[in-house]
Protein backbone atom coordinates (compact mmCIF):
# COMPACT_ATOMS: atom_id res chain seq x y z
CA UNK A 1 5.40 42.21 12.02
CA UNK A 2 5.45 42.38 8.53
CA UNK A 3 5.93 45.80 6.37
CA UNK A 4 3.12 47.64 5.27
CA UNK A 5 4.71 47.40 1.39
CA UNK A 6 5.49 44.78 -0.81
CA UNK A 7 7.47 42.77 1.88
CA UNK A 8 9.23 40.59 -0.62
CA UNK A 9 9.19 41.78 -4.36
CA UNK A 10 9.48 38.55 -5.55
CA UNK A 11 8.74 39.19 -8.95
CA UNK A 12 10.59 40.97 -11.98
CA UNK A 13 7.49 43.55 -12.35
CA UNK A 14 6.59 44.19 -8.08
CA UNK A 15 4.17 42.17 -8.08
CA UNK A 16 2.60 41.45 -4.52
CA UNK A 17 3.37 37.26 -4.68
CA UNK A 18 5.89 34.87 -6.30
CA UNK A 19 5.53 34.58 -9.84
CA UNK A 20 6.67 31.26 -11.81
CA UNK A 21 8.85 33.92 -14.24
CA UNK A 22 10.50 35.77 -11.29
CA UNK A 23 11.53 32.11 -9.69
CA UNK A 24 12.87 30.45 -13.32
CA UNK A 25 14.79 33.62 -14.03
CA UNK A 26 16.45 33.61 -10.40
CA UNK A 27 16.88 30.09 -10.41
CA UNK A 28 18.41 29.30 -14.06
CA UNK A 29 19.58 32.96 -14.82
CA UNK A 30 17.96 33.71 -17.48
CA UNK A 31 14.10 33.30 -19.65
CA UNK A 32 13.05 30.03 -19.11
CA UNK A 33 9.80 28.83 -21.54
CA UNK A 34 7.65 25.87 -20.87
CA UNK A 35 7.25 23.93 -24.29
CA UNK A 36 3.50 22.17 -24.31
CA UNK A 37 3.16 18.65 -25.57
CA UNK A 38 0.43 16.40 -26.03
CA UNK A 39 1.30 12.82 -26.14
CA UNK A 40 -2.02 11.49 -25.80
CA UNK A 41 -2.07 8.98 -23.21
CA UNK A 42 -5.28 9.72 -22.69
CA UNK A 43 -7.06 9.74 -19.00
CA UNK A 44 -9.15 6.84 -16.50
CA UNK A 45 -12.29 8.54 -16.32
CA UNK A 46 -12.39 9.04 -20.24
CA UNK A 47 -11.58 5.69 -21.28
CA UNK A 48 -13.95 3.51 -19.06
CA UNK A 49 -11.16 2.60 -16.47
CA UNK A 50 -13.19 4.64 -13.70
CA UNK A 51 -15.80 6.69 -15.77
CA UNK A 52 -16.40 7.78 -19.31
CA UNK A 53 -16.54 11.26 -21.06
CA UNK A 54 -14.01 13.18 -18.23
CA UNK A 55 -14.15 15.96 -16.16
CA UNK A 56 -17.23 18.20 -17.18
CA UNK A 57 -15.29 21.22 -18.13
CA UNK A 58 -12.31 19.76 -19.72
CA UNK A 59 -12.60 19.82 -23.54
CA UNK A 60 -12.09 17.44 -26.66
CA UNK A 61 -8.23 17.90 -26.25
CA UNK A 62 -7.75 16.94 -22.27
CA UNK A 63 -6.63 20.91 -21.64
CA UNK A 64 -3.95 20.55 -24.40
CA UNK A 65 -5.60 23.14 -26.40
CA UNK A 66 -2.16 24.79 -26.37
CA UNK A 67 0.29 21.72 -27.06
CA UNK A 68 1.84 20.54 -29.82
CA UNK A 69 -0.19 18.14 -32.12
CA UNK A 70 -0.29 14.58 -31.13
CA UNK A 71 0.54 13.18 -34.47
CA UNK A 72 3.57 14.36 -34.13
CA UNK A 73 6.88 12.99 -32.47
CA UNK A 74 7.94 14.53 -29.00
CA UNK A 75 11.03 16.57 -31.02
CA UNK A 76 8.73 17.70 -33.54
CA UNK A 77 6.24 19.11 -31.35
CA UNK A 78 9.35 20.65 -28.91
CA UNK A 79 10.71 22.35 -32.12
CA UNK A 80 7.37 23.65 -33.44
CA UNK A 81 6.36 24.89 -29.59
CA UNK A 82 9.52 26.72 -29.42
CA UNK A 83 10.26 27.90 -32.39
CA UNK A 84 6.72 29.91 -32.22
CA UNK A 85 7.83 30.97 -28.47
CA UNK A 86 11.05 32.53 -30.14
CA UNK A 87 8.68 35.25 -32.10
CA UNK A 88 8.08 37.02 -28.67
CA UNK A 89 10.97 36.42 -26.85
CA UNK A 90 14.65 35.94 -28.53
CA UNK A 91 16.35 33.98 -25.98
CA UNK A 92 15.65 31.66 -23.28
CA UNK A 93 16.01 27.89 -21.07
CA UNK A 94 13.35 24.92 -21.99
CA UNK A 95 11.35 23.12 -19.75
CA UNK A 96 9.37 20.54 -21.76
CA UNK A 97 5.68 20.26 -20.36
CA UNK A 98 3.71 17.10 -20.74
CA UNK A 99 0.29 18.82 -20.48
CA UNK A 100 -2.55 17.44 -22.01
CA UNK A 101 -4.28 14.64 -20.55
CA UNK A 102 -2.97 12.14 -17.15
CA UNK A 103 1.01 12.14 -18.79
CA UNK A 104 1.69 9.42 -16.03
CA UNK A 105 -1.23 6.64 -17.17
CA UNK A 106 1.05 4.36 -19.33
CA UNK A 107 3.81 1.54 -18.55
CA UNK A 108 6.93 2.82 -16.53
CA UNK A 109 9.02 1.42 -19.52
CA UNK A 110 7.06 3.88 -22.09
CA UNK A 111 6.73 7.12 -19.74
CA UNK A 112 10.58 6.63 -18.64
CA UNK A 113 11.53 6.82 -22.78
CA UNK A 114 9.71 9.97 -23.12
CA UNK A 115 10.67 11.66 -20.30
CA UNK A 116 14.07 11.02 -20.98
CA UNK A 117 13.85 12.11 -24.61
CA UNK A 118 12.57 15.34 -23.78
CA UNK A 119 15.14 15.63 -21.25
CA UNK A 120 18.01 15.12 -24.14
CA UNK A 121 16.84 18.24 -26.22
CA UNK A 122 19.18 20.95 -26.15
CA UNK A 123 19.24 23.63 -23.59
CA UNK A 124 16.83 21.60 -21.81
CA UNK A 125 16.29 22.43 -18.06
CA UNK A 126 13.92 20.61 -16.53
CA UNK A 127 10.65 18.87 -16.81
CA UNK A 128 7.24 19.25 -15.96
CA UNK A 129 4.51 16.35 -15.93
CA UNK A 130 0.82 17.20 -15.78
CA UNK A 131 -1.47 13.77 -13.84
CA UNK A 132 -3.53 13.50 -11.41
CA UNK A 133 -3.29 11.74 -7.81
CA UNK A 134 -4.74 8.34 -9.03
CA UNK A 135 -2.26 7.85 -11.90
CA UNK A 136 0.60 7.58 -9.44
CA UNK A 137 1.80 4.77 -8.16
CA UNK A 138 4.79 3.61 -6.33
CA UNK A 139 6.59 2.54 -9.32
CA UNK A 140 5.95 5.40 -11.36
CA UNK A 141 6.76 7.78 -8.09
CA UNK A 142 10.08 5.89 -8.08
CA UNK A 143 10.60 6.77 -11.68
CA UNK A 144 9.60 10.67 -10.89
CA UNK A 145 11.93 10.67 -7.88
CA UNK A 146 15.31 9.24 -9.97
CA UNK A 147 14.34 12.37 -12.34
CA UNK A 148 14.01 14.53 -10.15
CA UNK A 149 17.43 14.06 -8.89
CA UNK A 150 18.71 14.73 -12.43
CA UNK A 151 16.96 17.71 -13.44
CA UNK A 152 14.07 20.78 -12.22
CA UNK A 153 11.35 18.00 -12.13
CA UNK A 154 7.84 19.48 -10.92
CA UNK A 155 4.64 17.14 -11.20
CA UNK A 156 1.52 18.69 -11.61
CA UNK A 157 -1.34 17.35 -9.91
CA UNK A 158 -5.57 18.49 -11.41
CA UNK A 159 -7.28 18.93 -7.43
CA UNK A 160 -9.55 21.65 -8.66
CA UNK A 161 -11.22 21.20 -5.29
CA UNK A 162 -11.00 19.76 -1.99
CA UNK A 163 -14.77 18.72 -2.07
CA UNK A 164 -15.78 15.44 -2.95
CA UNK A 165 -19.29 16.51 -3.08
CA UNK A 166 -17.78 18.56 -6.78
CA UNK A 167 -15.81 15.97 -7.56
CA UNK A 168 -18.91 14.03 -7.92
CA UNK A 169 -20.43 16.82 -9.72
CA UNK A 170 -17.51 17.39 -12.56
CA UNK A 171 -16.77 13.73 -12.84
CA UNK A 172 -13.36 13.71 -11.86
CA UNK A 173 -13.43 9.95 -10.23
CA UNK A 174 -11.32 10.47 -7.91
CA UNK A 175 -11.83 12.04 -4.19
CA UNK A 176 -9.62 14.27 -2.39
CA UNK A 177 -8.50 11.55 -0.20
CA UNK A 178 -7.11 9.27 -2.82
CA UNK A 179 -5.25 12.60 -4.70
CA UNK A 180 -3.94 13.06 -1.07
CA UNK A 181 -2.47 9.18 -1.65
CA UNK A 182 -0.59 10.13 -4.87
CA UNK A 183 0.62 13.46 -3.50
CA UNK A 184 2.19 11.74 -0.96
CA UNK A 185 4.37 9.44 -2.79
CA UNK A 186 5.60 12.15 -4.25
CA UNK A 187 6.22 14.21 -1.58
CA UNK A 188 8.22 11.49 0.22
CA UNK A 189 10.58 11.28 -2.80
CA UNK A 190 10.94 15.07 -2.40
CA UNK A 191 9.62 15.50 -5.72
CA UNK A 192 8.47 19.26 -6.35
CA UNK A 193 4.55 19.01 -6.67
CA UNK A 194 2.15 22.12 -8.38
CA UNK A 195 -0.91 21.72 -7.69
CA UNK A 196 -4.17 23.27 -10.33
CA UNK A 197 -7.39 24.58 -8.61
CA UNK A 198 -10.67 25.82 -10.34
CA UNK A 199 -12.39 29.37 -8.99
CA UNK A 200 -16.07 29.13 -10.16
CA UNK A 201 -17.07 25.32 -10.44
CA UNK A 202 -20.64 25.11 -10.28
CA UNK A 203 -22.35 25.42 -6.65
CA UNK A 204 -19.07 26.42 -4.80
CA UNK A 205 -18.64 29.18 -2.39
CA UNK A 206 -16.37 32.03 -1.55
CA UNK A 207 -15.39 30.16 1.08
CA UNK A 208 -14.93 26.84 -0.61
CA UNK A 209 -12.78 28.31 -2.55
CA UNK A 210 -10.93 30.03 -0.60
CA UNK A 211 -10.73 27.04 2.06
CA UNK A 212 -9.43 24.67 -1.20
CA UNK A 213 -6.23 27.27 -1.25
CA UNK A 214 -5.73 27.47 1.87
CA UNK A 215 -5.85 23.63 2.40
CA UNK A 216 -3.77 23.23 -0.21
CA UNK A 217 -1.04 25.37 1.04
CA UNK A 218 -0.60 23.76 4.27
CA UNK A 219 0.08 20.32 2.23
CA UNK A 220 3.71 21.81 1.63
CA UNK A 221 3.70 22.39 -2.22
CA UNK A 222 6.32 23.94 -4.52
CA UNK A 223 3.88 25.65 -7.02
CA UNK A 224 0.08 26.29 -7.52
CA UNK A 225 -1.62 27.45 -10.39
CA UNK A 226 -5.39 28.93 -9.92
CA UNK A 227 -7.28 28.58 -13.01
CA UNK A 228 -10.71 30.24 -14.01
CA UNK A 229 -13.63 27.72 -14.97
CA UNK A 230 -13.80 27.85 -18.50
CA UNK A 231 -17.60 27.18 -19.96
CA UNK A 232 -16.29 25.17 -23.33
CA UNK A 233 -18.24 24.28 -26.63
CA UNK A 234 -18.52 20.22 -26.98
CA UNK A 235 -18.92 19.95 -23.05
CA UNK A 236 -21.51 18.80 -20.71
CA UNK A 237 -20.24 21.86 -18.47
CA UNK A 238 -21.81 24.10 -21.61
CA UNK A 239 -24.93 22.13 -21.48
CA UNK A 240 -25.38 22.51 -18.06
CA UNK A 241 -24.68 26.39 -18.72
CA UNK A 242 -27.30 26.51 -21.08
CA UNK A 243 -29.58 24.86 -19.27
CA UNK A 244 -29.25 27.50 -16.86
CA UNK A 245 -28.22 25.32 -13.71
CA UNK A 246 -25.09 27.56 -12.60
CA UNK A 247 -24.17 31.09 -13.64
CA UNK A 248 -20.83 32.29 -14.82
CA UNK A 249 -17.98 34.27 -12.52
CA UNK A 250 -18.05 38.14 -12.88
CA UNK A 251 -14.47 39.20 -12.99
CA UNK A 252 -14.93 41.11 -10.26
CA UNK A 253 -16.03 37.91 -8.24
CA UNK A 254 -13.01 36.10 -9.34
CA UNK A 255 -10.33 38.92 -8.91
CA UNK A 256 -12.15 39.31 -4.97
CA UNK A 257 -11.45 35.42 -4.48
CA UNK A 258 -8.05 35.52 -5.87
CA UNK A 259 -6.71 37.97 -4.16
CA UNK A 260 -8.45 36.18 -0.61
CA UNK A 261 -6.47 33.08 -2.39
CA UNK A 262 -3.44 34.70 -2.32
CA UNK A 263 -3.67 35.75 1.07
CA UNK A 264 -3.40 32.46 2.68
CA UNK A 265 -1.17 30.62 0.58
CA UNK A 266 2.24 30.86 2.02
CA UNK A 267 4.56 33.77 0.55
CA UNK A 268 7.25 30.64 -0.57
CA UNK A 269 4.59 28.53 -2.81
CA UNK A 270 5.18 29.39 -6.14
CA UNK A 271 2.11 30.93 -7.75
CA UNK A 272 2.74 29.44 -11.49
CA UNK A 273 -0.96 31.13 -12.38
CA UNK A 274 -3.58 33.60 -11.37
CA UNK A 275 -6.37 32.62 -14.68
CA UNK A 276 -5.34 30.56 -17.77
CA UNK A 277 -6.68 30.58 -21.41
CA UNK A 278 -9.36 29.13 -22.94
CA UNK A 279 -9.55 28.12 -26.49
CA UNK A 280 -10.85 31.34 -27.93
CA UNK A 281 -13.21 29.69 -31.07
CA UNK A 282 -14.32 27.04 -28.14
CA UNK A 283 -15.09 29.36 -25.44
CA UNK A 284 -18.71 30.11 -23.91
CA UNK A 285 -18.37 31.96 -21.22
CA UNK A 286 -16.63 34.25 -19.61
CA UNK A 287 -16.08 35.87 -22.29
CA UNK A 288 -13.81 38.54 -20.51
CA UNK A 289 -11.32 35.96 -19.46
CA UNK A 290 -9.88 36.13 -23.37
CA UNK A 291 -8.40 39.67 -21.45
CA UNK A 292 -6.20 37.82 -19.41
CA UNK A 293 -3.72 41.08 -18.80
CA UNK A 294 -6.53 42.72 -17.55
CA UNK A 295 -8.02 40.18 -15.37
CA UNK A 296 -4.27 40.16 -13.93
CA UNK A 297 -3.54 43.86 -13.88
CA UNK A 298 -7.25 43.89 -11.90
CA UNK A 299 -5.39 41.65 -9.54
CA UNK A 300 -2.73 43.38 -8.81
CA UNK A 301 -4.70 46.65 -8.82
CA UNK A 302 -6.37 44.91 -5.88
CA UNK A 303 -3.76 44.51 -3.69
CA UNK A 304 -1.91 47.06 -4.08
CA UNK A 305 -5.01 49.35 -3.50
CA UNK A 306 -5.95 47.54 -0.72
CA UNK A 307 -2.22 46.84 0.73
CA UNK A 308 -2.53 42.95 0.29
CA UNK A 309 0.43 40.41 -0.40
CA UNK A 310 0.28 36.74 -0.69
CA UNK A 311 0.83 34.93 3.14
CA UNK A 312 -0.22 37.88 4.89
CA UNK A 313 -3.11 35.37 6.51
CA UNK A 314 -0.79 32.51 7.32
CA UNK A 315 0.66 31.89 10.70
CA UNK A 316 3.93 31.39 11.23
């Protein structure tokens, strides 16, 4: 039976489940910063390959809001990221972070020269790759699992949800079954997976939700990160908003679910996120999600209050 505390304090600030910054520190020694890049590749359901005009929520810079600018060259952007990372914290590791858009929907020849050019920057790490499960294929999973035996590789895969039926709704153009295909070639090449969920898309449940973490746990994942549905200018999400058809999280909705979240993921998944950021001159709604410290300090008030800790639902 487990402790009635904090049973594993795997964090550098006791906090009550894994976080991303506790397992880079204990794993590399040291601060380790992710560098966001944008290399435009671009995505299939923007581009007419399986749909047009992308996910519903995602917004005019495919979630790179954050990354370097496009124009640039992969070293420019890494040096610019960094150097701005460097005014809050002195010292650290890199992992460069292919985030915005599907960062494995090119040729093999083309992704394999800038992988291996971020790879070559100096006190370089590891690597992280933002897709999703129908941009992988066997060739590129072959190209992800020689990588992954050279560095800290971790793909990142957009579910958002385990239901087709949102899917559908969002626009994502790809169901759960054929993310479950790419997730799987890259779990047989022992390739470390993260996977991103959304708490609040439009018509979901408490118990969706909840049952999209949970599933998601049992797949055997390295990391997860749980994002907040951000209500963006420029996106049919916002005109749906303002039409009225769904209604925006309370924060005391979300911190409830992600704390039940937490619960059943098990204690070794990495939890790379709890909320995320959205643009602050682009968002809509919620507007308290531009407190993200407090939305996470609510979090932790949570279970600490209420003696929770992430796995304490999972069987063993």
């Amino acid at each position: 039976m487990k402790p009635k505390e904090n049973p594993f304090g795997l964090s550098d600030d006791n906090k009550r489940y894994q976080t991303y910054n506790y397992y880079l520190r204990k794993k590399f020694g040291q601060k380790v910063f992710k560098v966001p890049l944008n290399v435009d590749l671009g995505c299939p359901n923007r581009d007419g390959t399986k749909g047009t005009g992308g996910c519903i929520f995602c917004s005019a810079k495919l979630s790179g809001d954050f990354a370097g600018n496009p124009c640039d060259d992969i070293k420019t952007q890494f040096d610019d990221i960094k150097d701005k990372m460097h005014n809050k914290w002195q010292d650290g590791l890199y992992i460069p972070y292919f985030q915005a858009g599907s960062n494995t929907y090119a040729p093999v020849e083309t992704l394999r020269d800038m992988y291996y050019t971020a790879l070559s920057f100096e006190n370089v790490v590891g690597l992280s790759i933002a897709t999703r499960g129908d941009c992988i294929t066997e060739e590129v999973a072959d190209l992800l699992g020689e990588i992954s035996k050279k560095t800290y590789l971790t793909v990142e895969l957009g579910l958002q949800s385990i239901y087709d039926k949102t899917a559908k709704l969002c626009n994502r153009c790809h169901t759960y079954a054929q993310f479950l295909d790419g997730f799987n070639m890259l779990k047989k090449r022992g390739i470390n997976i993260c996977v991103h969920i959304i708490n609040g898309l439009p018509f979901e449940t408490k118990e969706m939700m909840i049952k999209t973490a949970k599933t998601v746990g049992e797949l055997g994942i390295h990391s997860i990160k749980i994002h907040l549905l951000h209500i963006l200018k420029g996106t049919k999400l916002a005109q749906m908003y303002e039409n009225n058809d769904f209604q925006a999280m309370s924060i005391d909705d979300y911190v409830d679910i992600v704390c039940e979240q937490l619960k059943v993921l098990p204690e070794e998944v990495i939890i790379q996120r709890v909320t995320g950021d959205g643009a602050k001159d682009d968002l809509i709604a919620p507007m308290w999600s531009l407190k993200k410290f407090c939305v996470m300090n609510e979090i932790d008030k949570k279970m600490a209050r209420e003696n929770l800790w992430q796995g304490m639902c999972v069987d063993k």
